[in-house]
N, C-alpha and C. Protein backbone atom coordinates (compact mmCIF):
# COMPACT_ATOMS: atom_id res chain seq x y z
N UNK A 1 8.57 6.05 2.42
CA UNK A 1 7.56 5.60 1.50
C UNK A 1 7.60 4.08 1.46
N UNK A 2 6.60 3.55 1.66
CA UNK A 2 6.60 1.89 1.63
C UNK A 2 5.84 1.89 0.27
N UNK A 3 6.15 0.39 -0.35
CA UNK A 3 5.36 0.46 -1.58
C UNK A 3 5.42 -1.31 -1.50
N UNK A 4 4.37 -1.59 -2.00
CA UNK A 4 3.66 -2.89 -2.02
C UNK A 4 3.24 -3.59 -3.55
N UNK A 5 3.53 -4.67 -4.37
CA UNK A 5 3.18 -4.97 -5.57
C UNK A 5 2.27 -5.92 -4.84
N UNK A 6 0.98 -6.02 -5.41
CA UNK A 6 -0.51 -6.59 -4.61
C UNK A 6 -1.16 -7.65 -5.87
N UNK A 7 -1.15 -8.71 -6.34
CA UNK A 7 -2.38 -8.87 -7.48
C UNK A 7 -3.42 -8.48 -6.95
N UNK A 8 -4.02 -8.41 -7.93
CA UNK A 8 -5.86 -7.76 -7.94
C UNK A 8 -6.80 -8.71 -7.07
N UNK A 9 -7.23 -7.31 -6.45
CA UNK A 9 -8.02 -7.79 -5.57
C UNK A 9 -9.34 -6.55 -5.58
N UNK A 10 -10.69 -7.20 -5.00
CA UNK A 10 -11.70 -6.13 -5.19
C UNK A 10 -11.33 -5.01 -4.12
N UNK A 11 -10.54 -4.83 -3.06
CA UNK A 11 -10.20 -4.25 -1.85
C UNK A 11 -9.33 -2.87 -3.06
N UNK A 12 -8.53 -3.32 -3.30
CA UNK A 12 -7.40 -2.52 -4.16
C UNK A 12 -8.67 -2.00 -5.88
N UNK A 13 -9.00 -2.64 -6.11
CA UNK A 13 -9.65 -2.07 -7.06
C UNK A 13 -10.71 -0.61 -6.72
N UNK A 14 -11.58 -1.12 -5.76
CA UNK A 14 -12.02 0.15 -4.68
C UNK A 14 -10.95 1.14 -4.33
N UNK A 15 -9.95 1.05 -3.96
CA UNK A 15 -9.11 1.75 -3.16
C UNK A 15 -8.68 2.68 -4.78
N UNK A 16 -7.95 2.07 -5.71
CA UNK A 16 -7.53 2.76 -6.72
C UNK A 16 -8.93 3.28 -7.65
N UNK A 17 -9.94 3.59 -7.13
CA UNK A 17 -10.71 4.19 -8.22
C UNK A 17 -11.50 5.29 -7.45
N UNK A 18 -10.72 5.91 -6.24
CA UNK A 18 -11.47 7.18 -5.66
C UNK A 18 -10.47 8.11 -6.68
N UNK A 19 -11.30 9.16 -6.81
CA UNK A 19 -11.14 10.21 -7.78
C UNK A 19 -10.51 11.64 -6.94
N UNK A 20 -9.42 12.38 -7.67
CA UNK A 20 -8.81 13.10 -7.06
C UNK A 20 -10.11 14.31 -6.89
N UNK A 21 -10.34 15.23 -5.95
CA UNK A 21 -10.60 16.18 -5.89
C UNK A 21 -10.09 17.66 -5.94
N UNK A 22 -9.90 18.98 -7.02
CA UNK A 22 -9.96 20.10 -7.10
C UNK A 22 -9.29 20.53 -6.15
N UNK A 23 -10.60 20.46 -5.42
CA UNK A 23 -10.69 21.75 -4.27
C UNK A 23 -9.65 21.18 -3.01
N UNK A 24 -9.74 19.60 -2.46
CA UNK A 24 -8.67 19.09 -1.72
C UNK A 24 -7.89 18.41 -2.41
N UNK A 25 -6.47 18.18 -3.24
CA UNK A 25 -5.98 16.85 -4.17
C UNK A 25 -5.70 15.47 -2.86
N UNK A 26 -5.30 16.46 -1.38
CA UNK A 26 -4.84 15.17 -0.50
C UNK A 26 -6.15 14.11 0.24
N UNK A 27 -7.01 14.54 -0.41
CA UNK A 27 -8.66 13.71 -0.16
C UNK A 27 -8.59 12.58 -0.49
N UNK A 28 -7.38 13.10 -1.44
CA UNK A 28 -7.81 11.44 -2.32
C UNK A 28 -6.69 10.30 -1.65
N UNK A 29 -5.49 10.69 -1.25
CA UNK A 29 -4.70 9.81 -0.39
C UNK A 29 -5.40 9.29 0.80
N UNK A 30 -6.40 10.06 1.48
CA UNK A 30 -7.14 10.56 2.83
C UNK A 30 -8.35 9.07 2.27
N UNK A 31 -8.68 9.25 1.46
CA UNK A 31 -9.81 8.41 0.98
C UNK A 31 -9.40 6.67 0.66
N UNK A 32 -8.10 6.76 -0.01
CA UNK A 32 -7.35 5.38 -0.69
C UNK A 32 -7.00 4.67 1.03
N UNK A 33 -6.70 5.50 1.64
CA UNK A 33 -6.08 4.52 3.26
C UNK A 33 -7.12 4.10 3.63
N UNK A 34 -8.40 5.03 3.74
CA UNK A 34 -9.46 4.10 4.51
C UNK A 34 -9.75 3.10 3.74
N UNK A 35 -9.80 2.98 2.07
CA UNK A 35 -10.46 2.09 1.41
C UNK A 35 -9.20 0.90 2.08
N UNK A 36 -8.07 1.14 2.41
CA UNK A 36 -7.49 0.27 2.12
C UNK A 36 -7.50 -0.65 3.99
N UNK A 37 -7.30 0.58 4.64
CA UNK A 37 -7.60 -0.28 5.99
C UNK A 37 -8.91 -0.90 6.63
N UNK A 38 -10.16 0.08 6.40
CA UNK A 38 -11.04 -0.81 6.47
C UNK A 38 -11.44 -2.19 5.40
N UNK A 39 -11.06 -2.09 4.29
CA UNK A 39 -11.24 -3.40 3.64
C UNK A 39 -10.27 -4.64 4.00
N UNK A 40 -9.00 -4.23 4.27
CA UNK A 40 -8.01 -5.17 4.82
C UNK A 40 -8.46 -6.06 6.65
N UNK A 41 -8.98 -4.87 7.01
CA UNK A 41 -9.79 -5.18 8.46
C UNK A 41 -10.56 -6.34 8.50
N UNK A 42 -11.46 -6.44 7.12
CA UNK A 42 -12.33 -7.67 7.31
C UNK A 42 -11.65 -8.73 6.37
N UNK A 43 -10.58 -8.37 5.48
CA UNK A 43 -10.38 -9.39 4.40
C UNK A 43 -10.61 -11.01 4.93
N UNK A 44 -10.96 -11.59 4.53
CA UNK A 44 -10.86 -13.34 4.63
C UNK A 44 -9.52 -13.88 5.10
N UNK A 45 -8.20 -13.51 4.09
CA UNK A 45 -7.42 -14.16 4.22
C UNK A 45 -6.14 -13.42 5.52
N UNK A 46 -6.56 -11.98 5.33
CA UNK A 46 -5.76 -11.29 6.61
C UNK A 46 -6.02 -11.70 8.39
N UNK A 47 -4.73 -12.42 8.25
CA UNK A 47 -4.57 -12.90 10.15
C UNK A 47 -5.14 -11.70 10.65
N UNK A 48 -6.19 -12.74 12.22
CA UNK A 48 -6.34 -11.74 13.06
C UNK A 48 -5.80 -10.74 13.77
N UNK A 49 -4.21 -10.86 14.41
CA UNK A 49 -3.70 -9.93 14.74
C UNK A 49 -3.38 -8.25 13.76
N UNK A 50 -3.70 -8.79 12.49
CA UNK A 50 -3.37 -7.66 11.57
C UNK A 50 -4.50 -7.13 11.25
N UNK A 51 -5.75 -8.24 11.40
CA UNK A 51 -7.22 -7.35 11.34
C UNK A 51 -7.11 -6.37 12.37
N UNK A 52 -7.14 -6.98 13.70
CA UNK A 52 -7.21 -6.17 15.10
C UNK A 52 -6.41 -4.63 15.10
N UNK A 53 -4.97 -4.83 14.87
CA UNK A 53 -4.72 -3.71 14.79
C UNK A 53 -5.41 -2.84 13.25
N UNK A 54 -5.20 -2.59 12.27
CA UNK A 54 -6.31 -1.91 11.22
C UNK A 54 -7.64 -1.82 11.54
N UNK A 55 -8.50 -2.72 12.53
CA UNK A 55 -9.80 -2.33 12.89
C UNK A 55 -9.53 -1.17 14.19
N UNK A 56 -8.55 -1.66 15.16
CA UNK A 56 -8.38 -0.55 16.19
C UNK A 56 -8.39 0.93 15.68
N UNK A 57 -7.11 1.17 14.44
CA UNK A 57 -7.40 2.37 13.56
C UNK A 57 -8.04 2.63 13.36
N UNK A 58 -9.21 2.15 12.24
CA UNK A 58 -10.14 2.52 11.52
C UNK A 58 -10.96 3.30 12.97
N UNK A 59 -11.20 2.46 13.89
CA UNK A 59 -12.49 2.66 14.99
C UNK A 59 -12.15 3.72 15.97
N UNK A 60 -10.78 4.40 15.53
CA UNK A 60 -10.20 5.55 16.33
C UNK A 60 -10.47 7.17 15.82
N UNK A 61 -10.82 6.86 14.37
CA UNK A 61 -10.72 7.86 12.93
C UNK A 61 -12.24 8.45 13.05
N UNK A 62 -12.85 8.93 13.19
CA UNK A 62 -14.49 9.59 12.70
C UNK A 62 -14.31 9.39 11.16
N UNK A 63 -13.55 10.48 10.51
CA UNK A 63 -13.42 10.58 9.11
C UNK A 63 -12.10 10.54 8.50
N UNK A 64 -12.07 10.85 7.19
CA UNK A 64 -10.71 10.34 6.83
C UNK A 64 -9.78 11.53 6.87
N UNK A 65 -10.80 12.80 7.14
CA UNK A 65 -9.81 14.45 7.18
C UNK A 65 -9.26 14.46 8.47
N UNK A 66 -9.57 13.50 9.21
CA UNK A 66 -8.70 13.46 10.67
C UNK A 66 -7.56 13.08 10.69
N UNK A 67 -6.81 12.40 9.47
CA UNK A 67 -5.69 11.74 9.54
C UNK A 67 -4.56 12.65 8.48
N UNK A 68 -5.42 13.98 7.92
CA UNK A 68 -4.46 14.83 6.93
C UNK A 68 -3.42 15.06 7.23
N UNK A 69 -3.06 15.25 8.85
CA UNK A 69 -1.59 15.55 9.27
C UNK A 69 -0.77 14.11 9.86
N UNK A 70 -1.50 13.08 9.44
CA UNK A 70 -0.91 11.65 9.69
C UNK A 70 -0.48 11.05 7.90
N UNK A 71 -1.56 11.02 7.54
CA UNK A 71 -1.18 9.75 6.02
C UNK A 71 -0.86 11.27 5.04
N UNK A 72 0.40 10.92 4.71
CA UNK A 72 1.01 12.38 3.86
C UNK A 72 0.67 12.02 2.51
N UNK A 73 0.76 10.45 1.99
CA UNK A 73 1.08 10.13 0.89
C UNK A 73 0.18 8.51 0.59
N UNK A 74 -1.18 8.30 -0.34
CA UNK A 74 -1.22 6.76 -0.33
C UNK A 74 -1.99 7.20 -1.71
N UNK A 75 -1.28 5.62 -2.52
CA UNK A 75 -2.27 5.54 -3.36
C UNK A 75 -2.04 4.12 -4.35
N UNK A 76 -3.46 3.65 -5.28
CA UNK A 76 -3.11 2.17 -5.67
C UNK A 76 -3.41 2.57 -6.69
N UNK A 77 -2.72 2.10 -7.80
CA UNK A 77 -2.68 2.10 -9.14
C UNK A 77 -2.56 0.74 -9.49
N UNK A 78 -3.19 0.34 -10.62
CA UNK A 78 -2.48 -0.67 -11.59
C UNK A 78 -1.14 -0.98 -12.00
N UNK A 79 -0.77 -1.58 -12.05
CA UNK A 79 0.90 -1.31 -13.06
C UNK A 79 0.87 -1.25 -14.16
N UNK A 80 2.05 -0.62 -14.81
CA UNK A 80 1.90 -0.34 -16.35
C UNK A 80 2.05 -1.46 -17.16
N UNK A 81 2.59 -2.34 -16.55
CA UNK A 81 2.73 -3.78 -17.32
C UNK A 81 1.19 -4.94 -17.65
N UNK A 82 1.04 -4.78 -15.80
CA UNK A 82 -0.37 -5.93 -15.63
C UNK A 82 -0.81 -5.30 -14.99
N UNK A 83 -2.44 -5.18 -15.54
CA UNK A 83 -3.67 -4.83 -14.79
C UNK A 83 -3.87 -5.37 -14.00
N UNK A 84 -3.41 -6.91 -13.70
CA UNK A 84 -4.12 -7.73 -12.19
C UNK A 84 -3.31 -7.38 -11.17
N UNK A 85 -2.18 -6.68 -11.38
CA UNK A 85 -1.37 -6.57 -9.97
C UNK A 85 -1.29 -5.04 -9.93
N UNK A 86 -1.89 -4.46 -8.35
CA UNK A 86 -1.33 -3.23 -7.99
C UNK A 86 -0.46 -3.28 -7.45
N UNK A 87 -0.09 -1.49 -7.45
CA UNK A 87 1.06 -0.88 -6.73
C UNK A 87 -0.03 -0.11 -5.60
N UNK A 88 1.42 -0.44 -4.25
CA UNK A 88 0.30 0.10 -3.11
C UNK A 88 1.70 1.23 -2.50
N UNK A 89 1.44 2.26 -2.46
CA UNK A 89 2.63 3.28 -2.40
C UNK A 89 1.39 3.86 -1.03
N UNK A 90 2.30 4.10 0.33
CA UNK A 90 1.93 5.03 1.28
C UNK A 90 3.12 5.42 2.02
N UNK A 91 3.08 6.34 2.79
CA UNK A 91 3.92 7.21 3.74
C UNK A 91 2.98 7.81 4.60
N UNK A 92 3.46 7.49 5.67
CA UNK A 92 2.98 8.02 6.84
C UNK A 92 3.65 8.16 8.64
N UNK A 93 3.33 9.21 9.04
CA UNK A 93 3.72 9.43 10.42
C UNK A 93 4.41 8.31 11.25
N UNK A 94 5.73 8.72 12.01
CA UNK A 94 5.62 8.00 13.42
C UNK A 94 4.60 6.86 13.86
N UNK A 95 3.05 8.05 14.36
CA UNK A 95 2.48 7.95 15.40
C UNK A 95 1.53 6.32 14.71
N UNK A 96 1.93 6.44 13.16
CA UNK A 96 0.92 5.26 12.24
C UNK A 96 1.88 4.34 11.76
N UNK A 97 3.08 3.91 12.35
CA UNK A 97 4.31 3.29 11.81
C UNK A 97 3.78 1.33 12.20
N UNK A 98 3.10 1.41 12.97
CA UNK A 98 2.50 -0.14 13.65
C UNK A 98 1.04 0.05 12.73
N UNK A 99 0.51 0.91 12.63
CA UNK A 99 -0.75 0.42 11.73
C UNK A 99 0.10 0.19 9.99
N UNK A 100 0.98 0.65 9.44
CA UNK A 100 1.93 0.76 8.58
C UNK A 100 2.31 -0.75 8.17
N UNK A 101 2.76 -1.03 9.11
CA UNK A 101 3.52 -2.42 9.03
C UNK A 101 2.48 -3.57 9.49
N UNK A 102 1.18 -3.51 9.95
CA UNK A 102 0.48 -4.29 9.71
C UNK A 102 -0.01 -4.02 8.66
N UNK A 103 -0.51 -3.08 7.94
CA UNK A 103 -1.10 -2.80 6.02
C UNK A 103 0.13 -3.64 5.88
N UNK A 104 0.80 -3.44 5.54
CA UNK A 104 2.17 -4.18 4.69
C UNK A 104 2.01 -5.62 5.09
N UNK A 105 1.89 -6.15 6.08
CA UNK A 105 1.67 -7.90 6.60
C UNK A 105 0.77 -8.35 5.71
N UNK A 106 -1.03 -7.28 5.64
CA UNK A 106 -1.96 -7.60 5.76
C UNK A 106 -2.06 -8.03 4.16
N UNK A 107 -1.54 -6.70 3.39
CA UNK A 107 -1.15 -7.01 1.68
C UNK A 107 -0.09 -8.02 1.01
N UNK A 108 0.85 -8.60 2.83
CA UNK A 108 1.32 -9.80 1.65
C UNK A 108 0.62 -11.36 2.10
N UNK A 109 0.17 -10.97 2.62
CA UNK A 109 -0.87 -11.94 2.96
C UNK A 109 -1.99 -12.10 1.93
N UNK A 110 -2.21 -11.41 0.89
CA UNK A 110 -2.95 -11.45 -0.11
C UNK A 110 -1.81 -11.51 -1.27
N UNK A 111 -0.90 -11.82 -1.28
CA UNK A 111 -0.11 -12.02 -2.06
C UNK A 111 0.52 -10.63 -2.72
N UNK A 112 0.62 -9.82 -1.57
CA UNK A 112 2.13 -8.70 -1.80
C UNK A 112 2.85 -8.69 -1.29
N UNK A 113 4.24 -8.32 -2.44
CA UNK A 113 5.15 -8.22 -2.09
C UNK A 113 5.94 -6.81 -1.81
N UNK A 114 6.91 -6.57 -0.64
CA UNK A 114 6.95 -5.37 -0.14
C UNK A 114 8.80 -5.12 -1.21
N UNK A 115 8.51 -4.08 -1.34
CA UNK A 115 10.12 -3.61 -2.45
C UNK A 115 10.44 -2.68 -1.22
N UNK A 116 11.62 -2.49 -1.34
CA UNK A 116 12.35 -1.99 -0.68
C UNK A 116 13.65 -0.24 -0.73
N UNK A 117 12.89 -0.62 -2.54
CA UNK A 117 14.01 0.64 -2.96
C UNK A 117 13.25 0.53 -4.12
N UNK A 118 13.41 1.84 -4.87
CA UNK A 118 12.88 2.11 -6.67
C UNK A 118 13.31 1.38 -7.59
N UNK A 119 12.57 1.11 -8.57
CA UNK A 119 12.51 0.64 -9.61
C UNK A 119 14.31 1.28 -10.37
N UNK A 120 14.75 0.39 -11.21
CA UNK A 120 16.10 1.15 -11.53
C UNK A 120 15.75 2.28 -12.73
N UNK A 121 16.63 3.13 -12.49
CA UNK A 121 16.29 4.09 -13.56
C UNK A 121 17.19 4.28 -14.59
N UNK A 122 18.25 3.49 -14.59
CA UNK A 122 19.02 3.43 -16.23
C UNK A 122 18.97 2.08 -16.48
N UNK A 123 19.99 2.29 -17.88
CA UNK A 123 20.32 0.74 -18.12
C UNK A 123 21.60 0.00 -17.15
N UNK A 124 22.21 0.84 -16.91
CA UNK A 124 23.49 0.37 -16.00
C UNK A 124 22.71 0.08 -14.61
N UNK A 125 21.62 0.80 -13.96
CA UNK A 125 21.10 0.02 -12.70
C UNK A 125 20.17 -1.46 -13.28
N UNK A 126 19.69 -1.12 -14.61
CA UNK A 126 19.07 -2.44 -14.51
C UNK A 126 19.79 -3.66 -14.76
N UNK A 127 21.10 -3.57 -15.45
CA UNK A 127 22.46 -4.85 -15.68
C UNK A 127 22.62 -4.80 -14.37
N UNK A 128 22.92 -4.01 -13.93
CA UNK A 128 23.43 -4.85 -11.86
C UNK A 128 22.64 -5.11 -11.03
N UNK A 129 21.23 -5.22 -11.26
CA UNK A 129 20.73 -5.58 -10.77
C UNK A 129 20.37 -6.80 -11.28
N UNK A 130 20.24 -7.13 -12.68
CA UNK A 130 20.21 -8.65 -13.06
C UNK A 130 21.33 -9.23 -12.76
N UNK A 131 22.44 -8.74 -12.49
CA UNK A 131 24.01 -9.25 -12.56
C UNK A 131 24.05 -9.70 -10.41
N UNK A 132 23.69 -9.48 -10.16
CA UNK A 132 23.40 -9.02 -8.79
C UNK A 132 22.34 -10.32 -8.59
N UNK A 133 21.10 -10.75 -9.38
CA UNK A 133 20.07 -11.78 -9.09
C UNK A 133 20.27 -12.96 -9.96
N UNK A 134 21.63 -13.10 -10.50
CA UNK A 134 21.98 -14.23 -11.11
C UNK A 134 23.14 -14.71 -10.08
N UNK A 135 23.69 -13.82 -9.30
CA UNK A 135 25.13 -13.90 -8.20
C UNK A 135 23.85 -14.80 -6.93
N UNK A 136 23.17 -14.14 -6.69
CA UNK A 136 22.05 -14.81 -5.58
C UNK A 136 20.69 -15.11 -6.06
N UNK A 137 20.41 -16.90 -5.66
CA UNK A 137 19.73 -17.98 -5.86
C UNK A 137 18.68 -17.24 -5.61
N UNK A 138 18.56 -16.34 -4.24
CA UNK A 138 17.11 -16.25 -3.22
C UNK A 138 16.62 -15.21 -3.50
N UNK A 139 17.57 -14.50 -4.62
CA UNK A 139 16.43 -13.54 -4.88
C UNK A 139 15.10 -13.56 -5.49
């Protein structure tokens, strides 16, 4: 699972406001990647090499039910803290591991940042982890 903290952008605002469907729920992961690779494809500020590959994708795909047994998992939410910054959470295949890691270039290039592990879930992970970013400057 890669996950991305993004400020707001109209790309991510699109992407987080397709609506789950009933009858398919994984439509809606199926739906959030394209919003997110074809909009990243043309963004302004995303280098060409990271357009190129996300446009190669996109222009490989007919629709987005072609990729159900590729993108297992995507989706952008707000954060619970600030509305201007999303969360960009996807998982996906092998065969999409280079279109993967250009999304991830392409979103910190718009000013995201890529986390690497979960949020802490007690109080004892969250003291060592402040105890841990007071020991190192660069974090």
């Amino acid at each position: 699972m890669s996950t991305s903290l993004v400020p707001a952008d109209p790309i991510l605002v699109t992407a987080s406001s397709v609506e789950p469907t009933p009858k398919d729920p994984h439509r809606e992961h199926l739906l959030a990647w394209a919003h997110l690779v074809t909009g990243l494809s043309a963004h302004a500020k995303v280098p060409t090499q990271y357009k190129q590959v996300l446009a190669t994708h996109a222009a490989g795909v007919d629709k987005p039910e072609d990729l159900a047994d590729k993108v297992f998992f995507c989706r952008v939410q707000a954060t619970f803290g600030d509305a201007n910054q999303y969360k960009v959470q996807f998982s996906v295949t092998p065969d999409l591991h280079q279109v993967g890691v250009a999304l991830l270039a392409a979103l910190a290039t718009i000013g995201g940042v890529t986390k690497f592990c979960g949020p802490p879930r007690s109080r004892s992970e969250r003291n060592a982890a402040e105890a841990l970013r007071l020991l190192s400057p660069s974090m």
